[in-house]
N, C-alpha and C. Protein backbone atom coordinates (compact mmCIF):
# COMPACT_ATOMS: atom_id res chain seq x y z
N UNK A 1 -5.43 -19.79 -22.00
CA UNK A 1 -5.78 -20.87 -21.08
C UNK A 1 -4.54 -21.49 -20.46
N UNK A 2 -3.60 -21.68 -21.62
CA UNK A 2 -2.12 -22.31 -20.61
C UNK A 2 -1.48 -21.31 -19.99
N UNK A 3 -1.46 -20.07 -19.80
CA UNK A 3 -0.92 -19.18 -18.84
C UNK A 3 -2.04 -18.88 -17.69
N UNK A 4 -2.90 -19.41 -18.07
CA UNK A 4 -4.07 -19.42 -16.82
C UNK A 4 -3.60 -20.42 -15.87
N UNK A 5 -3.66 -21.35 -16.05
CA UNK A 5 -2.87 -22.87 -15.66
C UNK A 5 -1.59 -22.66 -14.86
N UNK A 6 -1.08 -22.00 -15.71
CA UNK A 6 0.78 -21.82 -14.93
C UNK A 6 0.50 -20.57 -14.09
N UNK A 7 -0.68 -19.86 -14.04
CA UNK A 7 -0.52 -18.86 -13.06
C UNK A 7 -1.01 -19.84 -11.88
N UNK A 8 -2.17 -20.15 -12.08
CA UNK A 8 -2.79 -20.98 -10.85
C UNK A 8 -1.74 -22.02 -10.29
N UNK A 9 -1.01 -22.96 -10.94
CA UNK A 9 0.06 -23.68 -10.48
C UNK A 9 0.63 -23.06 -9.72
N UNK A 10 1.41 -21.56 -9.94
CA UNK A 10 2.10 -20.88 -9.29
C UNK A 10 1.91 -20.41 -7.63
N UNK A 11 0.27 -19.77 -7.79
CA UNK A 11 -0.22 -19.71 -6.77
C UNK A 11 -0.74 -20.88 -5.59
N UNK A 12 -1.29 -22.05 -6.19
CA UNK A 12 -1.12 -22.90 -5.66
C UNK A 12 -0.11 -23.37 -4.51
N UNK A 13 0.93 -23.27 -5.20
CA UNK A 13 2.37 -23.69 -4.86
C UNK A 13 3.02 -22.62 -3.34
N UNK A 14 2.06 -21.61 -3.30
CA UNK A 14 2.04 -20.89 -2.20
C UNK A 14 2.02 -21.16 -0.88
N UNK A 15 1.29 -22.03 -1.11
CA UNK A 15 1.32 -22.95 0.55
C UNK A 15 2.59 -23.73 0.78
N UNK A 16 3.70 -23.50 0.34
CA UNK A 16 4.85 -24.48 0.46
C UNK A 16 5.36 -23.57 1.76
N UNK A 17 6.23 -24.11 2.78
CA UNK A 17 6.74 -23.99 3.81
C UNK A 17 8.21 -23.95 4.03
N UNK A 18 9.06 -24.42 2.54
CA UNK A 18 10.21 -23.83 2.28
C UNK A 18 10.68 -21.95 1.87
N UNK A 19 11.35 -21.88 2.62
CA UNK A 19 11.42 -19.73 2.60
C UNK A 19 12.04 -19.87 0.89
N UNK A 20 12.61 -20.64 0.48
CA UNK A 20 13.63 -20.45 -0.60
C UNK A 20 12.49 -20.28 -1.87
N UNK A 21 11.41 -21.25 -1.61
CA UNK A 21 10.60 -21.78 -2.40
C UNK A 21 9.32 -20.47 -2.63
N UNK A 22 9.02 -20.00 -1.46
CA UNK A 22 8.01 -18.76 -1.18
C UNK A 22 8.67 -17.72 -1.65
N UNK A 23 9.86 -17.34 -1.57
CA UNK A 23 10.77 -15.86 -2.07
C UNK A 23 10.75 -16.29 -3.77
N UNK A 24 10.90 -17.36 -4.35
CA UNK A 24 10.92 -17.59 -6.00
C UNK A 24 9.64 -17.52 -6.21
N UNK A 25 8.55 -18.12 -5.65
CA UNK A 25 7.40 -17.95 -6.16
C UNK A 25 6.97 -16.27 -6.52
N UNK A 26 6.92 -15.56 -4.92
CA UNK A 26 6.39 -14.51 -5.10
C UNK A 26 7.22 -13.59 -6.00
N UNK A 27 8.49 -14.03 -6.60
CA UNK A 27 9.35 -12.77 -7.24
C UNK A 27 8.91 -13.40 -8.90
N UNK A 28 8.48 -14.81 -8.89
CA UNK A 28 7.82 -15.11 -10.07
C UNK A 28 6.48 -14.31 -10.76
N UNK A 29 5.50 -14.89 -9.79
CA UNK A 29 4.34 -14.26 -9.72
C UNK A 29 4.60 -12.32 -10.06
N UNK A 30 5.58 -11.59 -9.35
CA UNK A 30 5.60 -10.20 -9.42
C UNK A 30 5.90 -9.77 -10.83
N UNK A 31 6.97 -10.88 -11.22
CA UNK A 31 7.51 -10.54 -12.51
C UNK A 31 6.28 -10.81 -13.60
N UNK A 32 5.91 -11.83 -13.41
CA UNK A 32 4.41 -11.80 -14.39
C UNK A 32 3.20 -10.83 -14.64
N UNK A 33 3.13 -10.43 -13.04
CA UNK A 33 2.03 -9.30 -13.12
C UNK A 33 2.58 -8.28 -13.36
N UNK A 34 3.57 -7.74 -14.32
CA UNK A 34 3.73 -6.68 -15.04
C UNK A 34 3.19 -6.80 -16.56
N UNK A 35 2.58 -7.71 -16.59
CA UNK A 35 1.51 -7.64 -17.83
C UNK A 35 0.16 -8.20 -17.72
N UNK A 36 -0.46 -7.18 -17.94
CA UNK A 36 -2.08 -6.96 -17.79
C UNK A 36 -2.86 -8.40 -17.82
N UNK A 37 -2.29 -8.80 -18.98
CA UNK A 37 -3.47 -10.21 -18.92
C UNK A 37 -3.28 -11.21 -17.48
N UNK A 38 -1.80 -11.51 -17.38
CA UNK A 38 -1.26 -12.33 -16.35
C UNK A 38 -1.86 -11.87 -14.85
N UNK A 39 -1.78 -10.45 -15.22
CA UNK A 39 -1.90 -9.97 -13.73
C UNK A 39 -3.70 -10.09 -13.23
N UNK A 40 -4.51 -10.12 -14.36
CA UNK A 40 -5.87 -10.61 -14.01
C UNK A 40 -6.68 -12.20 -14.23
N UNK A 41 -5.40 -12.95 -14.66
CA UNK A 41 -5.53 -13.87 -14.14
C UNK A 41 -4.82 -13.87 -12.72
N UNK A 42 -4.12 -13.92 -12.17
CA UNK A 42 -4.01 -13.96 -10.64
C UNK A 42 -4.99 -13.40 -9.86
N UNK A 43 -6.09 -12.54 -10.80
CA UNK A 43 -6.60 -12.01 -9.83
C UNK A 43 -8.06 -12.87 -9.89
N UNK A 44 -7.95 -14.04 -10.93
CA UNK A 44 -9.08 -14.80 -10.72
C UNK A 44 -8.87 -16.07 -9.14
N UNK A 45 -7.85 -16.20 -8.49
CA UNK A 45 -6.85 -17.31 -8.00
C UNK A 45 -7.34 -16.54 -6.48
N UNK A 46 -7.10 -17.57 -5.47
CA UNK A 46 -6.99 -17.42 -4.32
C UNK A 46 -5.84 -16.56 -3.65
N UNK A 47 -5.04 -15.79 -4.94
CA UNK A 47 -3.74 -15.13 -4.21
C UNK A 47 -3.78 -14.07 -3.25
N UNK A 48 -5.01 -13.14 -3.39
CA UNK A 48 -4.99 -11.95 -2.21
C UNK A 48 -4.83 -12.55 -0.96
N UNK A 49 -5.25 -13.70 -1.11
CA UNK A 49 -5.48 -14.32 0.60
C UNK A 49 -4.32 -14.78 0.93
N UNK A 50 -3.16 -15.60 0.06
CA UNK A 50 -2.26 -15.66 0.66
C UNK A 50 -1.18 -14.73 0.84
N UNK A 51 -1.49 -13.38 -0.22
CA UNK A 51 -0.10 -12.93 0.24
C UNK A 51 -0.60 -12.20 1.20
N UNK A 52 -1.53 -11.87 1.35
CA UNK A 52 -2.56 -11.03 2.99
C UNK A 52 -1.58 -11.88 3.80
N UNK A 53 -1.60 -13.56 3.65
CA UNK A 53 -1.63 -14.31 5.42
C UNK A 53 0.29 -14.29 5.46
N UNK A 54 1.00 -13.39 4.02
CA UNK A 54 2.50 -13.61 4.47
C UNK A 54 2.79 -12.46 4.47
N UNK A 55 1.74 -11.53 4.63
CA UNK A 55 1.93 -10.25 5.45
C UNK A 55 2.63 -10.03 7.02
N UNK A 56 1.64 -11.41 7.54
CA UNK A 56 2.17 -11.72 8.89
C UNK A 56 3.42 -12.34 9.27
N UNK A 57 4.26 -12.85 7.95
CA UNK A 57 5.57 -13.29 8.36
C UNK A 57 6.52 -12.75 9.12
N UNK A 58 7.16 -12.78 9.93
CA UNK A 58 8.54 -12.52 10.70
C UNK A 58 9.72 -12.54 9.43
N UNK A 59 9.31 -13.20 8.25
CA UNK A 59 10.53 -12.90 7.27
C UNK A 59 10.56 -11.92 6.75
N UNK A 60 11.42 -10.74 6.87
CA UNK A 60 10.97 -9.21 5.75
C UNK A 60 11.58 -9.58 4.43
N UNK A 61 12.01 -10.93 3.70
CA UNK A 61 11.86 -10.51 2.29
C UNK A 61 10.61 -10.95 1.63
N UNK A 62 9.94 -12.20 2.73
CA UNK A 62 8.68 -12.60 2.00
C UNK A 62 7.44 -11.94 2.75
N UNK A 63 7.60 -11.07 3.82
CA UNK A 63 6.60 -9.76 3.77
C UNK A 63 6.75 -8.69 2.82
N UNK A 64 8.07 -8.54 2.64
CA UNK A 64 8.23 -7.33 1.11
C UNK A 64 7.66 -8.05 0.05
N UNK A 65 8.06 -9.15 -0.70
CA UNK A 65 7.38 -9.73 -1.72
C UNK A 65 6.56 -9.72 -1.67
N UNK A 66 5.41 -10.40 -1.01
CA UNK A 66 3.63 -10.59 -0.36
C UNK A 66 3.70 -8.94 -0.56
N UNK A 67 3.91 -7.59 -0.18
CA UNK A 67 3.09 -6.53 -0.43
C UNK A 67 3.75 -5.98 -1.52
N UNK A 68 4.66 -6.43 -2.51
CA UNK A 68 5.05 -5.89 -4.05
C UNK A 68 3.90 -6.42 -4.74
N UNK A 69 3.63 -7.74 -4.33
CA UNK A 69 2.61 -8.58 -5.16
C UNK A 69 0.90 -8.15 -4.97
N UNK A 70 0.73 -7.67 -3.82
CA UNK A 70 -0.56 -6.57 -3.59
C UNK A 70 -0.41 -5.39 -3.98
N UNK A 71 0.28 -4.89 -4.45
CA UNK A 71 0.66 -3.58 -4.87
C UNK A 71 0.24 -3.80 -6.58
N UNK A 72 0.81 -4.80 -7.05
CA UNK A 72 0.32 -5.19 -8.21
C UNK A 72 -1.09 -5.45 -8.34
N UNK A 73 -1.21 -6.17 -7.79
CA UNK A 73 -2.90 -6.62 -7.78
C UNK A 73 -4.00 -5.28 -8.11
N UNK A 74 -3.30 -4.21 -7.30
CA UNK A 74 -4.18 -3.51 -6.35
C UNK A 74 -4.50 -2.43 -7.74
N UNK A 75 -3.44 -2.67 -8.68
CA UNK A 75 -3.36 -1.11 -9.85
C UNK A 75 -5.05 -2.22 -10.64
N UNK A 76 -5.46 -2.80 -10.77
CA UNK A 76 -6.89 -3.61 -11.17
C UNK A 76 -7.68 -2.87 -10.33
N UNK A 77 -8.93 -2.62 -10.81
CA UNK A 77 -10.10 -2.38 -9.68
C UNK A 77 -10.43 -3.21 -8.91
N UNK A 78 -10.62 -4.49 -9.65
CA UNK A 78 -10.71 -6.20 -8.72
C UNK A 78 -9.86 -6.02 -7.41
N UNK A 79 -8.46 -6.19 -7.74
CA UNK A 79 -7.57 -6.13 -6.86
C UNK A 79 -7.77 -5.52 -5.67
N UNK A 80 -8.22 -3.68 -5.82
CA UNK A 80 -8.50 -3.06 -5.01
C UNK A 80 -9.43 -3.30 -4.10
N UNK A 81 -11.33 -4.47 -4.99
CA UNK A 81 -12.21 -4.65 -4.40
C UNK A 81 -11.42 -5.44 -3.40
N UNK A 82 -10.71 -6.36 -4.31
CA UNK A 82 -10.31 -7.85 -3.07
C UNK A 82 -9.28 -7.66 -2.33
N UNK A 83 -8.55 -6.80 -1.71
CA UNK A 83 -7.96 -6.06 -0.64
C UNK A 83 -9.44 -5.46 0.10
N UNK A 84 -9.63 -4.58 -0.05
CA UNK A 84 -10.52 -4.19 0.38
C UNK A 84 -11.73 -5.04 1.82
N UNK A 85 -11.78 -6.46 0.66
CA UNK A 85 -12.71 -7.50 1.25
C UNK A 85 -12.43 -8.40 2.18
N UNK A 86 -10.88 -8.30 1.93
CA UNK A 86 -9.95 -9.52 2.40
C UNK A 86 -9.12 -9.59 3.40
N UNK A 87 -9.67 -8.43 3.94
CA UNK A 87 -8.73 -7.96 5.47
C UNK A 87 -7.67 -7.54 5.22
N UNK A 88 -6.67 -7.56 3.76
CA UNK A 88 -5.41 -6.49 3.69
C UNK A 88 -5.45 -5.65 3.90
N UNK A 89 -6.40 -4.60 4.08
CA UNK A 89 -6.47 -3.31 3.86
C UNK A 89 -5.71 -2.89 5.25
N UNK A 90 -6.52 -3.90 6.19
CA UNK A 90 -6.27 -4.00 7.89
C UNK A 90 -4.76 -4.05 8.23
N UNK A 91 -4.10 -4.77 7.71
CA UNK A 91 -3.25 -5.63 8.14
C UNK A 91 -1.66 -4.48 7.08
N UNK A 92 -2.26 -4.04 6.09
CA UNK A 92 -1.47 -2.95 5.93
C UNK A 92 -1.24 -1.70 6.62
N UNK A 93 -2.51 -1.33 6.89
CA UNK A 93 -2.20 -0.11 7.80
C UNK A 93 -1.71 -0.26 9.44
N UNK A 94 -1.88 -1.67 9.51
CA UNK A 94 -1.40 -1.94 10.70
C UNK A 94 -0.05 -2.09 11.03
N UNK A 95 0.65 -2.48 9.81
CA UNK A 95 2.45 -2.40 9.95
C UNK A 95 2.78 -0.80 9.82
N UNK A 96 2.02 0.12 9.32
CA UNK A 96 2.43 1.24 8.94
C UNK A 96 2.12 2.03 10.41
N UNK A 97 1.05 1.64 11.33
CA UNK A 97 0.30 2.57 12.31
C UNK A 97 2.06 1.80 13.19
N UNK A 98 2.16 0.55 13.24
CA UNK A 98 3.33 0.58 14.07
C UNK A 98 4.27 1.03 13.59
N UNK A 99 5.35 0.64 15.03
CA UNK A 99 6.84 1.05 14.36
C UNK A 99 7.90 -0.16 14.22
N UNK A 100 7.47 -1.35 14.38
CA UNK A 100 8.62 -2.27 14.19
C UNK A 100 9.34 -2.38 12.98
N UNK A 101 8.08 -2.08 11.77
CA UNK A 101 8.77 -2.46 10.56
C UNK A 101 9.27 -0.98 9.60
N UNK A 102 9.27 0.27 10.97
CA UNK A 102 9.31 1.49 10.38
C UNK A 102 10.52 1.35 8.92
N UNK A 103 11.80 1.28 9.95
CA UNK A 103 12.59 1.13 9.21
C UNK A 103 13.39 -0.27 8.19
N UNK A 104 12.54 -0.84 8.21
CA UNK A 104 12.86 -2.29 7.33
C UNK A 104 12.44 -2.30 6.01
N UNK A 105 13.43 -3.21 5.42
CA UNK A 105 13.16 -3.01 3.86
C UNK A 105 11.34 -3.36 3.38
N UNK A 106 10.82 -4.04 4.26
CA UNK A 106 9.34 -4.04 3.21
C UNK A 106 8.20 -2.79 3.46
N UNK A 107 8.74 -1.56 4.40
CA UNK A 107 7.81 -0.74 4.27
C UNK A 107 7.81 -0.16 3.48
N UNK A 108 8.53 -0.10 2.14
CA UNK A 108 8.51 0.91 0.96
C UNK A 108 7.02 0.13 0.11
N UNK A 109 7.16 -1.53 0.12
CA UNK A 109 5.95 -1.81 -0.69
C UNK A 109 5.26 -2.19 -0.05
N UNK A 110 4.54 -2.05 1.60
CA UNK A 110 3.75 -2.02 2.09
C UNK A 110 3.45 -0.62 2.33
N UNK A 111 3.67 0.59 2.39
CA UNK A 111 3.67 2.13 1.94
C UNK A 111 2.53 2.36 0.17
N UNK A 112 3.64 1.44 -0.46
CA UNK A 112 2.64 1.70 -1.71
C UNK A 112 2.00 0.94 -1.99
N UNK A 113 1.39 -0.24 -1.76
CA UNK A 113 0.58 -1.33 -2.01
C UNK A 113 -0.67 -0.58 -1.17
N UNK A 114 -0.60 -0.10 0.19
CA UNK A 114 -1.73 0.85 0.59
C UNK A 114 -2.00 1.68 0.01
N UNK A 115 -1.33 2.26 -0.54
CA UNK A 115 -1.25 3.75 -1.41
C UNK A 115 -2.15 3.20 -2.53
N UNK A 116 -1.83 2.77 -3.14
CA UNK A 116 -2.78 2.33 -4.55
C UNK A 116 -4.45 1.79 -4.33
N UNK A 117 -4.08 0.69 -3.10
CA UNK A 117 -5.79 0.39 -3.20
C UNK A 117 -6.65 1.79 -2.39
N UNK A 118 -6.11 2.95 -1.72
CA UNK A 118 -7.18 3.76 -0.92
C UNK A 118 -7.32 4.47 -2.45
N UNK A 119 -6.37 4.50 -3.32
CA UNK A 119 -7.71 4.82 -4.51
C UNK A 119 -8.79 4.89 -4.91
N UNK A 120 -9.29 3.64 -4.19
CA UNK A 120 -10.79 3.16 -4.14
C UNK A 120 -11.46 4.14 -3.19
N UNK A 121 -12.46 5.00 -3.42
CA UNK A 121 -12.74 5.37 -2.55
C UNK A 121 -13.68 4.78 -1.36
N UNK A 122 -14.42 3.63 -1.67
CA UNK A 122 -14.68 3.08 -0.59
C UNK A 122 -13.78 2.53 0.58
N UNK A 123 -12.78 2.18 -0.14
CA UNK A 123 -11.76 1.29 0.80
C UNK A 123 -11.39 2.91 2.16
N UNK A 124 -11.29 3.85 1.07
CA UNK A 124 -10.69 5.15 1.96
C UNK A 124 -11.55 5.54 3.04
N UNK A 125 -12.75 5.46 2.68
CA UNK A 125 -14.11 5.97 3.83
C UNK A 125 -13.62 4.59 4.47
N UNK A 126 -13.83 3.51 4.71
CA UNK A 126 -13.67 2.40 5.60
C UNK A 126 -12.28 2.46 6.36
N UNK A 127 -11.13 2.62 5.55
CA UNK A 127 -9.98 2.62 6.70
C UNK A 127 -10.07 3.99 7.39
N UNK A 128 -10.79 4.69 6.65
CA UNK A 128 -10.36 6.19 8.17
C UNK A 128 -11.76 5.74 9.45
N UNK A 129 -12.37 4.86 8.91
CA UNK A 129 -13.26 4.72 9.88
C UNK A 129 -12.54 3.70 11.11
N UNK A 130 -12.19 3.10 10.45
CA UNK A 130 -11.33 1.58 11.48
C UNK A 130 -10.08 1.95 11.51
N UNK A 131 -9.17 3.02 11.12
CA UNK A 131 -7.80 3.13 11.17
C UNK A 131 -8.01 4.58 11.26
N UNK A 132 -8.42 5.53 12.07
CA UNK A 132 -8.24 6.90 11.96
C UNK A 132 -6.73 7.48 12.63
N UNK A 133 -6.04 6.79 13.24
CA UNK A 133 -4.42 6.95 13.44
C UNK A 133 -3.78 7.12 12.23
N UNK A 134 -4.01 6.83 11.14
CA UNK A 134 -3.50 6.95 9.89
C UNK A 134 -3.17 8.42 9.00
N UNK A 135 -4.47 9.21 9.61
CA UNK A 135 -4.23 10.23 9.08
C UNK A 135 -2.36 11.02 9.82
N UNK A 136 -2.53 10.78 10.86
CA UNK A 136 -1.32 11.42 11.50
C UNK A 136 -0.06 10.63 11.24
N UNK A 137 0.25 9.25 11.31
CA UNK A 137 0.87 8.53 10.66
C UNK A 137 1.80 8.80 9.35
N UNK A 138 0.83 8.94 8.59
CA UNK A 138 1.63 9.33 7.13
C UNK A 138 2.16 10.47 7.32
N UNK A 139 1.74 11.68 7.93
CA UNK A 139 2.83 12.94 8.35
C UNK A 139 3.95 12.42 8.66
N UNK A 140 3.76 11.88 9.57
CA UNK A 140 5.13 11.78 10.54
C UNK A 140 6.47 10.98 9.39
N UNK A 141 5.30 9.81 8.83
CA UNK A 141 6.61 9.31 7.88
C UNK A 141 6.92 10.13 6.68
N UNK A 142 6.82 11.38 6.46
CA UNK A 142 6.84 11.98 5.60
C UNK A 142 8.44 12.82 5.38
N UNK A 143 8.45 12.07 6.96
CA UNK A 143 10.01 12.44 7.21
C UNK A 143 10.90 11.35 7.04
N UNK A 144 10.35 9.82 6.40
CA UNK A 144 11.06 8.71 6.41
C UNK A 144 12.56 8.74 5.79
N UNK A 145 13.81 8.42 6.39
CA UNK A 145 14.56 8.45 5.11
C UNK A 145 14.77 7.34 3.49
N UNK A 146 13.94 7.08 3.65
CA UNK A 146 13.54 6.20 2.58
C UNK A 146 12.95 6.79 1.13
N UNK A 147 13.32 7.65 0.44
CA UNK A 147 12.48 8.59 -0.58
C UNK A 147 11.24 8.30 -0.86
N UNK A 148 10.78 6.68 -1.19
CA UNK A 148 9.88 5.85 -1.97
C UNK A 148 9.00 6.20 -0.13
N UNK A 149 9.23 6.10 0.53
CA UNK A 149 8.45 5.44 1.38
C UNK A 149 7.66 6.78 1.90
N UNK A 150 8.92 7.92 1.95
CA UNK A 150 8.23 8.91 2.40
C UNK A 150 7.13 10.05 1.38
N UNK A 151 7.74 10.28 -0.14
CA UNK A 151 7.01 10.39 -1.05
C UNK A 151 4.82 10.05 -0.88
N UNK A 152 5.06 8.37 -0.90
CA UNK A 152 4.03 7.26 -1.04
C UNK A 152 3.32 8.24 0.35
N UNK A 153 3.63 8.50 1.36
CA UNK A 153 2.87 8.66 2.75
C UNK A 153 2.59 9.96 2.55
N UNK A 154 3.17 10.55 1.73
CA UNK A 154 2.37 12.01 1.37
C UNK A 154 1.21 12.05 0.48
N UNK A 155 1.46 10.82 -0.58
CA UNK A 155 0.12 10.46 -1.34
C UNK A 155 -0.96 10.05 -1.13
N UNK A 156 -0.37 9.15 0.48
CA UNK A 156 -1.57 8.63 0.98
C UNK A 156 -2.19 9.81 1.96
N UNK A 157 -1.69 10.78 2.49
CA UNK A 157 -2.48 11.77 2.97
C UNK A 157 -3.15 12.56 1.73
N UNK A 158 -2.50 12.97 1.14
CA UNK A 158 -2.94 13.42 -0.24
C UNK A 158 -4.80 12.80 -0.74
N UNK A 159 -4.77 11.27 -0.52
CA UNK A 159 -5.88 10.87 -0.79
C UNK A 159 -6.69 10.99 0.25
N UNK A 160 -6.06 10.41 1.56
CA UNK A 160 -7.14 10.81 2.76
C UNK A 160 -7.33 12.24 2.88
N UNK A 161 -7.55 13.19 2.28
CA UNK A 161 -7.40 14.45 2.26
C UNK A 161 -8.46 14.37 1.83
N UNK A 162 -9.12 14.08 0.65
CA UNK A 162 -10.17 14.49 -0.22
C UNK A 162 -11.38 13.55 0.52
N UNK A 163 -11.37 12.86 1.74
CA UNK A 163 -12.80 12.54 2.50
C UNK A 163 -12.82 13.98 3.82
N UNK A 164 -14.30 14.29 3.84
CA UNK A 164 -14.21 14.77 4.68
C UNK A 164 -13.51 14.87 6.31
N UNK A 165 -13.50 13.55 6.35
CA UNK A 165 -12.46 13.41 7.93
C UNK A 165 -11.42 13.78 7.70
N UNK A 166 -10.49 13.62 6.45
CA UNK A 166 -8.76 13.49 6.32
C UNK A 166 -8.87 14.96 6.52
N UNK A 167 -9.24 16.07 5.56
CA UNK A 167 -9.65 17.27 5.20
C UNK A 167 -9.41 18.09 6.62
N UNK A 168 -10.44 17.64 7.57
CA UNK A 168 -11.17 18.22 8.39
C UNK A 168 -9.70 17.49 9.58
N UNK A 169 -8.97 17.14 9.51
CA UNK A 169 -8.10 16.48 10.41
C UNK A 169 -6.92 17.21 10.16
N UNK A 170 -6.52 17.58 8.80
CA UNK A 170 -5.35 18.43 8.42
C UNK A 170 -5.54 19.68 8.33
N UNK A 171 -6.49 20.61 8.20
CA UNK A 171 -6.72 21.51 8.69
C UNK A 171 -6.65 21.93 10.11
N UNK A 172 -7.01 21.10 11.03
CA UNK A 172 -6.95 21.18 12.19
C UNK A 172 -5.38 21.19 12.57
N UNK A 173 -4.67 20.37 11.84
CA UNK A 173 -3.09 20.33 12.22
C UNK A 173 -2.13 20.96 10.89
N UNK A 174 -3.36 21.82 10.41
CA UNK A 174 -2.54 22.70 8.92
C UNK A 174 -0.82 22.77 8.94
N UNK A 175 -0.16 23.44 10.08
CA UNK A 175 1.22 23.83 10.42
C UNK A 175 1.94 22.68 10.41
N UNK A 176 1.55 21.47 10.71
CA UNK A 176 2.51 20.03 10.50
C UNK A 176 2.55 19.61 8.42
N UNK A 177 1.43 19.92 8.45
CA UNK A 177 1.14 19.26 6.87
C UNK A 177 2.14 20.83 5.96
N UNK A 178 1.87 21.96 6.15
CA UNK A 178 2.41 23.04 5.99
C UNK A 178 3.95 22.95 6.28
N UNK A 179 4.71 22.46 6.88
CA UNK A 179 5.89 22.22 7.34
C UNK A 179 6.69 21.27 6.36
N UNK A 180 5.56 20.25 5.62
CA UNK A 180 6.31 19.20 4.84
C UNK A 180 6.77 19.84 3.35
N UNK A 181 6.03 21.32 3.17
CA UNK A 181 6.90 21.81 1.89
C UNK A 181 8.18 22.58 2.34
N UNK A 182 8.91 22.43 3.30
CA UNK A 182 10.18 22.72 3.72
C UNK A 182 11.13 21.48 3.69
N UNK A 183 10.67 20.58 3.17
CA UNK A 183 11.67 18.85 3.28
C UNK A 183 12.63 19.37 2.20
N UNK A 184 13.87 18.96 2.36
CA UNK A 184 14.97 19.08 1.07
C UNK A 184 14.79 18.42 -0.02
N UNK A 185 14.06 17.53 -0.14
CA UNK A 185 13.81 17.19 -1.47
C UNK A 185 13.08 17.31 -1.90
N UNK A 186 13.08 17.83 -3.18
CA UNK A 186 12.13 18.64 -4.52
C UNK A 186 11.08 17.68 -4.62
N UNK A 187 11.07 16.45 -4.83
CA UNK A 187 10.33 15.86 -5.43
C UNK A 187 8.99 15.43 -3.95
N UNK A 188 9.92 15.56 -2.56
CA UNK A 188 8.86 16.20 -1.51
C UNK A 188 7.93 16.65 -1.49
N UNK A 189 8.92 18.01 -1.85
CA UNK A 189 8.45 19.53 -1.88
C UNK A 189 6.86 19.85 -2.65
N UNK A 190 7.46 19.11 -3.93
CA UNK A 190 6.19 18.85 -4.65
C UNK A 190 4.66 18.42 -4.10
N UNK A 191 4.88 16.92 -3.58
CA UNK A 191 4.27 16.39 -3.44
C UNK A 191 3.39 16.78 -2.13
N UNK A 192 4.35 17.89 -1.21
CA UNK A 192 3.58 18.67 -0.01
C UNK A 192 2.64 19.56 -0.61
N UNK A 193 3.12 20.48 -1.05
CA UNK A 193 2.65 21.43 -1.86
C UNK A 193 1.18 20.89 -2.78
N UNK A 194 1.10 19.70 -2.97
CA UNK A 194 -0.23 19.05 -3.99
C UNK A 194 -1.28 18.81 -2.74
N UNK A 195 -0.64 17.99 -1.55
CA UNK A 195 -1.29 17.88 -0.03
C UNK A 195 -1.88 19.01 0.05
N UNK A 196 -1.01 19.98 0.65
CA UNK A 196 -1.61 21.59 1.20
C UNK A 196 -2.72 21.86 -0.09
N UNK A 197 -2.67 21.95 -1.57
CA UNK A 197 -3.78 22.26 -2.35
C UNK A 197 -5.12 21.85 -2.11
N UNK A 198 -4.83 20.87 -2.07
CA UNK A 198 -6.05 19.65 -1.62
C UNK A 198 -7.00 20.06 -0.45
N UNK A 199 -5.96 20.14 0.64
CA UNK A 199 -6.86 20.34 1.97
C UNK A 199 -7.42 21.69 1.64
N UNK A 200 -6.44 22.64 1.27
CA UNK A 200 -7.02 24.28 1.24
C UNK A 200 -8.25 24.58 0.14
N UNK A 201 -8.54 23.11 -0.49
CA UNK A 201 -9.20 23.65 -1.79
C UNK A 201 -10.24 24.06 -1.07
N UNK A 202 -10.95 25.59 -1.60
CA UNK A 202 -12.41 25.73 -2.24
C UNK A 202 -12.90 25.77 -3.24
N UNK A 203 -14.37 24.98 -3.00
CA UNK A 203 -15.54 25.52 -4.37
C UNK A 203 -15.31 26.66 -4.46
């Protein structure tokens, strides 16, 4: 009950309008939700909603924080529902479909904070329905020089792979997705190679 308390305090305290004050909170809050209990209490709290609304910041360390801290959330099924519900889902794939924040430090955990909730497979049928740019998207960053970032965008095709649209979209552009097990790094290489399985699988 008293770490229930000091989580909610924490979150609370979210609405503050000092940057110094929002970058300690959310690196607080991140550090906590590396343990299970903590991290579902936050997920009883109004927090999806705010770090959703500092998604929209112009600051990239408290847009990176806000999607480390959904990234956390998101490994919960809750988490995933409440992304899902809460318009993050939107608002992630929307920094990723652009290019402003291609190369800035918070697309590595806005890369994997998406990555984790299309786990869900509902969330996955809904963003290829409202975000079908996505499937082509994650190719392209597959070339990111960022390891974490480009890795994550192979996973996330990887998952949009297994709905019929992703499937039926990479097949159609087999030779681009086919091309990504030629990247120099192994751990790529891999992760192309699991893509191409996927799409090519038959019953």
């Amino acid at each position: 009950m008293a770490n229930y308390s000091l989580v909610r305090v924490f979150v609370e305290k979210l609405y503050t309008e000092v940057r110094e004050a929002k970058l300690l909170l959310l690196d607080i809050l991140h550090n906590m939700m590396e343990y299970t209990d903590l991290r579902k209490d936050v997920l009883d709290t109004p927090a999806m909603k705010y770090f959703t609304e500092y998604l929209h910041s112009s600051d990239e360390e408290i847009c990176a924080g806000a999607a480390r801290c959904i990234g956390d959330l998101a490994v919960e099924t809750q988490g995933k529902t409440q992304a899902d519900g809460s318009g993050t889902v939107e608002v992630l794939t929307d920094h990723i479909l652009g290019t402003e924040k291609e190369r800035r430090p918070s697309m590595a955990p806005i890369v994997y904070a998406l990555m984790t909730i299309l786990i869900d497979v509902e969330a996955r049928y809904r963003v290829l329905k409202r975000k079908s740019g996505l499937l082509e998207r994650v190719v392209r960053l597959a070339y990111h020089p960022c390891l974490e970032v480009a890795v994550n965008c192979i996973k996330i095709a990887t998952i949009l792979a297994e709905s019929p649209e992703g499937r039926r979209f990479y097949l159609e552009n087999l030779p681009k997705v086919e091309a990504l097990q030629d990247l120099p790094e192994p751990g790529l290489r891999r992760s192309a190679e699991i893509l191409a399985s996927v799409i090519n699988w038959k019953p």
